[in-house]
N, C-alpha and C. Protein backbone atom coordinates (compact mmCIF):
# COMPACT_ATOMS: atom_id res chain seq x y z
N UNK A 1 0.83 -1.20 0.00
CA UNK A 1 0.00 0.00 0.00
C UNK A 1 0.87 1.26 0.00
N UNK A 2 2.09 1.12 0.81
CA UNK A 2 2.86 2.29 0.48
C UNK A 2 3.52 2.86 -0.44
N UNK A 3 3.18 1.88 -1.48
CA UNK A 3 4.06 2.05 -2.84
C UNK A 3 2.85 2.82 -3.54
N UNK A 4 1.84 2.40 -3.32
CA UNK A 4 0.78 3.22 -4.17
C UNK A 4 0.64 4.61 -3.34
N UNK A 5 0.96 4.89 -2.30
CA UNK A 5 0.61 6.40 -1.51
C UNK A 5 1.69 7.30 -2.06
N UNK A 6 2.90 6.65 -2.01
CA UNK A 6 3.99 7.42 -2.56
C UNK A 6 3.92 8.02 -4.13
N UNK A 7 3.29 6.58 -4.98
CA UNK A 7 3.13 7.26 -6.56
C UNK A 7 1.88 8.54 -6.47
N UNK A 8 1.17 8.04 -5.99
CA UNK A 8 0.10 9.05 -5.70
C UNK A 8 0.65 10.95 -5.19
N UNK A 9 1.76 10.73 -4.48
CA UNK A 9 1.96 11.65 -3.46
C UNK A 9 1.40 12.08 -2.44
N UNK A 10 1.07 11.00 -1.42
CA UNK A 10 0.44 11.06 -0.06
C UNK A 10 1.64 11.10 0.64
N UNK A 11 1.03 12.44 1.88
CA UNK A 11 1.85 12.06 2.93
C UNK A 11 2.66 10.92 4.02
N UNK A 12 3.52 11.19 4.27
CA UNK A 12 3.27 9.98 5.57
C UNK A 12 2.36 9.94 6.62
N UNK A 13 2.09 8.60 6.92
CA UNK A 13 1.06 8.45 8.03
C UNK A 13 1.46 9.03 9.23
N UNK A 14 0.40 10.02 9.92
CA UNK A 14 1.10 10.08 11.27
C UNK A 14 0.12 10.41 12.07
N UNK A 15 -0.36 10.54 13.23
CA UNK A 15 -1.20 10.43 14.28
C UNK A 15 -2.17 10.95 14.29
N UNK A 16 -3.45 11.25 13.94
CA UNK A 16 -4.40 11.93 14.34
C UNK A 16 -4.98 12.62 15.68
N UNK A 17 -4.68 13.70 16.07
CA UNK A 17 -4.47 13.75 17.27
C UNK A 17 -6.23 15.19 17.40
N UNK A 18 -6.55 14.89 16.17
CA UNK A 18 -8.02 15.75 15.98
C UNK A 18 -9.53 15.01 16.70
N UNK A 19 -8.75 13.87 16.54
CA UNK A 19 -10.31 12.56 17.29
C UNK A 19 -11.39 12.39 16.10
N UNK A 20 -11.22 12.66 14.98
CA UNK A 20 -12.10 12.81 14.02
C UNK A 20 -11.42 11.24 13.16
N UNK A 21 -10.25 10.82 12.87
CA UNK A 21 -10.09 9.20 12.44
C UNK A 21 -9.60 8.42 13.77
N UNK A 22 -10.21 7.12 13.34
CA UNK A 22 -9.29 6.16 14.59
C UNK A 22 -8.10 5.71 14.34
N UNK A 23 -7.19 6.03 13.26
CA UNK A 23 -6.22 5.23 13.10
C UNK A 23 -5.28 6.73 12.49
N UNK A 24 -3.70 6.06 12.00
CA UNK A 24 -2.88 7.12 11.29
C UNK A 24 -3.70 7.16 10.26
N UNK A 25 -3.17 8.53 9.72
CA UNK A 25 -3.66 9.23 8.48
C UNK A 25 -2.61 10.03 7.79
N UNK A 26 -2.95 9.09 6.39
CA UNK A 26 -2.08 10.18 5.29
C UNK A 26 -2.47 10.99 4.23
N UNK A 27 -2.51 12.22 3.42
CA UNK A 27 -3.28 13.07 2.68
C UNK A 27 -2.37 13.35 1.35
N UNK A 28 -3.20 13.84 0.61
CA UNK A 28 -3.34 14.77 -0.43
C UNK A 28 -3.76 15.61 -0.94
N UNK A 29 -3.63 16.64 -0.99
CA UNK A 29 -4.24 18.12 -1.97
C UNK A 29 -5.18 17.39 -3.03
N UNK A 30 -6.28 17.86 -3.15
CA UNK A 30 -6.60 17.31 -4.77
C UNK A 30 -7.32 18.74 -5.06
N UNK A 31 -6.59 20.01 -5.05
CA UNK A 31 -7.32 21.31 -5.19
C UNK A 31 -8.02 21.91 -4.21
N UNK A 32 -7.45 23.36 -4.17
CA UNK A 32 -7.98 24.42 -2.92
C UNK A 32 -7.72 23.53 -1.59
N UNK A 33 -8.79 23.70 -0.51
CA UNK A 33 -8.61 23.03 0.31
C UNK A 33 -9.27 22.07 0.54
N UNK A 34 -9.37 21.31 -0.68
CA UNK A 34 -9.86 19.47 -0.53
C UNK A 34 -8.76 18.60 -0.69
N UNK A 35 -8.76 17.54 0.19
CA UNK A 35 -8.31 16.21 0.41
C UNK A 35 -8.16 15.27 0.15
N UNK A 36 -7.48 14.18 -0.43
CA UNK A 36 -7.99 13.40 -0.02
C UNK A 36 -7.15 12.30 1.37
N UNK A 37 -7.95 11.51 1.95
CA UNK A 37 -7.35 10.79 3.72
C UNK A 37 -7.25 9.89 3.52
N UNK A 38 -6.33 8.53 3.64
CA UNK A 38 -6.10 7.48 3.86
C UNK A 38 -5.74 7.36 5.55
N UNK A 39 -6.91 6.75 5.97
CA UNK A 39 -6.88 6.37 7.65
C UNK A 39 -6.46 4.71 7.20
N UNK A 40 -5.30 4.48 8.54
CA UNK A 40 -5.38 3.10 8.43
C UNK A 40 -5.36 2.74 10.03
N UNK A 41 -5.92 1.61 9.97
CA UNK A 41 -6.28 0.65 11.27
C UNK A 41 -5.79 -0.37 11.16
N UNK A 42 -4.41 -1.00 11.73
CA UNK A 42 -4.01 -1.77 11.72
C UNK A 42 -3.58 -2.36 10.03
N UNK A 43 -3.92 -3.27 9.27
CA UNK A 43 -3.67 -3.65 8.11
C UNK A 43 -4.77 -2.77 7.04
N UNK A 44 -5.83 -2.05 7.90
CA UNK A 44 -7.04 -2.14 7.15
C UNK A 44 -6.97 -0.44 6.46
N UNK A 45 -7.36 -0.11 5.47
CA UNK A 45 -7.67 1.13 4.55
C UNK A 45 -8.71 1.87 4.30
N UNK A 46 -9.21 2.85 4.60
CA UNK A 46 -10.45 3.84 4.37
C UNK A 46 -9.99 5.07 3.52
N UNK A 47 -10.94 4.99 2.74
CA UNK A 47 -10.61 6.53 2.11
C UNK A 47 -11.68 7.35 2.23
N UNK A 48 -11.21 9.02 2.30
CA UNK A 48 -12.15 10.12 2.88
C UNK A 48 -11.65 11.23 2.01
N UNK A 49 -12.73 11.53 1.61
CA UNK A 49 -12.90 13.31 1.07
C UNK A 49 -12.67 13.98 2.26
N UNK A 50 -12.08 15.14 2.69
CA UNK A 50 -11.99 15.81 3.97
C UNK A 50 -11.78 17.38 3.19
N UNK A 51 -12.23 18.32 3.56
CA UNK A 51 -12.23 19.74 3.24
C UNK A 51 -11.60 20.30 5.01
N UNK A 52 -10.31 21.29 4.70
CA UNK A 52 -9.43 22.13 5.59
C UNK A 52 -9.12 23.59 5.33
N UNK A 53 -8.69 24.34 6.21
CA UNK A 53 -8.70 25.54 5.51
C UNK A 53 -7.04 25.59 5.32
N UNK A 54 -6.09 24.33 5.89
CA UNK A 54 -4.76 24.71 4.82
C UNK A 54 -4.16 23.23 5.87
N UNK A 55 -3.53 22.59 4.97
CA UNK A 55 -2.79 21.72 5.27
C UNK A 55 -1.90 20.76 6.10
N UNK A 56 -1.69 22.48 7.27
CA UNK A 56 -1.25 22.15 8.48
C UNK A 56 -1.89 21.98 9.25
N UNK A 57 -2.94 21.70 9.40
CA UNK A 57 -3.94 21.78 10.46
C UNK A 57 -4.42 20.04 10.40
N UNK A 58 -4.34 19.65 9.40
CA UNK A 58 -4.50 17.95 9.44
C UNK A 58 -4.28 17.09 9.90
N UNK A 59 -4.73 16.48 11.06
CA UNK A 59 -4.34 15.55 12.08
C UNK A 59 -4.63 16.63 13.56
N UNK A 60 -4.89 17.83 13.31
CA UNK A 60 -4.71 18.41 14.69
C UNK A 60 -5.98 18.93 14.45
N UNK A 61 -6.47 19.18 13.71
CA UNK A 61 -7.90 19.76 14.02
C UNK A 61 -8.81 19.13 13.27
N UNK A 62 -10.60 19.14 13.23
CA UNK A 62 -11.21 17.93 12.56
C UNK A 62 -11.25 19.14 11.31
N UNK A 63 -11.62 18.15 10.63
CA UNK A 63 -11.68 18.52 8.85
C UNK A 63 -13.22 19.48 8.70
N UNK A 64 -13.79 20.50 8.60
CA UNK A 64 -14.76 21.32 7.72
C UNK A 64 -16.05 20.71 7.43
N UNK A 65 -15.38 19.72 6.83
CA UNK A 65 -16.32 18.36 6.01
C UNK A 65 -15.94 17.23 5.55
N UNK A 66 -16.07 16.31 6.01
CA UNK A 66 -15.71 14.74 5.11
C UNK A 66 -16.25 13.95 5.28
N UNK A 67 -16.44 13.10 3.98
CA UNK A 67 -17.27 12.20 3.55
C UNK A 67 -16.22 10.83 3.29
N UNK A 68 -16.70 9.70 3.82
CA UNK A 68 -16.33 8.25 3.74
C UNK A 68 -16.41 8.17 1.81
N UNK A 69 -15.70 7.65 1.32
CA UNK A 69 -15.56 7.76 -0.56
C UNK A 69 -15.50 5.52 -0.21
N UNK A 70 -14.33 5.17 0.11
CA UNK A 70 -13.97 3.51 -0.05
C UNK A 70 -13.81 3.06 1.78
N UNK A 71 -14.84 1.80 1.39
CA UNK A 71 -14.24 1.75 2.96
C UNK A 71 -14.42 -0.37 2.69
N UNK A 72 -13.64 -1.28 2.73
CA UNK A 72 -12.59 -1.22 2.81
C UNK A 72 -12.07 -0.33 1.38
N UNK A 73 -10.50 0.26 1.63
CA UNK A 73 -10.38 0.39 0.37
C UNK A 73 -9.32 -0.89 -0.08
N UNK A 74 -9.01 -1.64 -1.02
CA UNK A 74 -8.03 -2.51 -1.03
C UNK A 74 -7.78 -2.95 -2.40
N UNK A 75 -6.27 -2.38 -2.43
CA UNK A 75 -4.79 -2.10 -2.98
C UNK A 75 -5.68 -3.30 -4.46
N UNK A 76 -5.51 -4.43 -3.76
CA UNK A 76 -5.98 -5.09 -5.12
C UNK A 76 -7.10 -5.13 -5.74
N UNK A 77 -8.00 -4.17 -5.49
CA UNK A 77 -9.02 -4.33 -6.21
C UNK A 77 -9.08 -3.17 -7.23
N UNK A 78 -9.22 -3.78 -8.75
CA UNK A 78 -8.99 -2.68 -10.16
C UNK A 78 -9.50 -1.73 -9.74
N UNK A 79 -11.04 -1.63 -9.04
CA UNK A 79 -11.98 -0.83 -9.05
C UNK A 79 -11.53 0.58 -8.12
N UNK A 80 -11.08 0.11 -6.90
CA UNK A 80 -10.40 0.72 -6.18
C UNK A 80 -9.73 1.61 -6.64
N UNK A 81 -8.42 1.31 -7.17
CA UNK A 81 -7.17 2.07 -8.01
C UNK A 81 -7.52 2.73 -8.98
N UNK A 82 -8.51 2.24 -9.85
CA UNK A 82 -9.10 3.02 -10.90
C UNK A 82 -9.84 4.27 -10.28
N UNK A 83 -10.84 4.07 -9.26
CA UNK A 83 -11.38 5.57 -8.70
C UNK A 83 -10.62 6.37 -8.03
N UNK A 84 -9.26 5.98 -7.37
CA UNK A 84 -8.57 6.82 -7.07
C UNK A 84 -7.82 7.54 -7.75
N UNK A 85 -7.73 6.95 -8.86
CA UNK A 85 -6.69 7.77 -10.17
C UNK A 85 -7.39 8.57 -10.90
N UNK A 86 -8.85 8.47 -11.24
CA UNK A 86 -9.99 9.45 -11.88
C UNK A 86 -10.15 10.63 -11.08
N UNK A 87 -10.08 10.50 -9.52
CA UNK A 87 -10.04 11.39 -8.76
C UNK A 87 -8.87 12.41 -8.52
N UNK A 88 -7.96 11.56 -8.61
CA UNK A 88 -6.32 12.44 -8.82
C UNK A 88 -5.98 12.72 -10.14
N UNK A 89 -6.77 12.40 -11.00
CA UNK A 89 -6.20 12.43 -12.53
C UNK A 89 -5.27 12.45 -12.92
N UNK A 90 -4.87 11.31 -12.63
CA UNK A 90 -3.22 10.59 -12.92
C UNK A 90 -3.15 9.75 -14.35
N UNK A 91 -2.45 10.18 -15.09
CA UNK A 91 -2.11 9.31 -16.01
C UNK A 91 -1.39 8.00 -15.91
């Protein structure tokens, strides 16, 4: 999974200390101040739309607005990878 956060350009995971995910969380910009969150729990993957008013504030304060998008999300499924790349519009 970390090989796909990195091509992507997600942060590293690191603590949520906002109380808004239960597990680490890693992000991405996908324009202005929308998100997107990879919370993980142990082995397991969620992905979240989250709206902030700037970047640093992520993990320390709760997000504006966010919406659950994949929950599980998982690495091997086409469907998965494919909506995350339509969303990042990655070639």
């Amino acid at each position: 999974m970390e090989t796909l956060l990195l091509y992507y350009g997600f942060s590293d995971f690191m603590k949520d200390a906002s109380n808004t995910f239960e597990g680490e969380i890693s992000y991405v910009r996908i324009g202005g101040n929308h998100f997107l969150i990879f919370e993980r729990v142990e082995e397991n993957y969620k992905l979240f739309y989250a709206s902030y008013p700037k970047s640093n504030v992520i993990g320390k304060k709760a997000p504006e607005e966010t919406k659950l998008l994949v929950s599980p999300f998982l690495k091997g499924e086409k469907e998965h990878r494919e909506y995350l790349q339509n969303i990042l519009d990655v070639d």
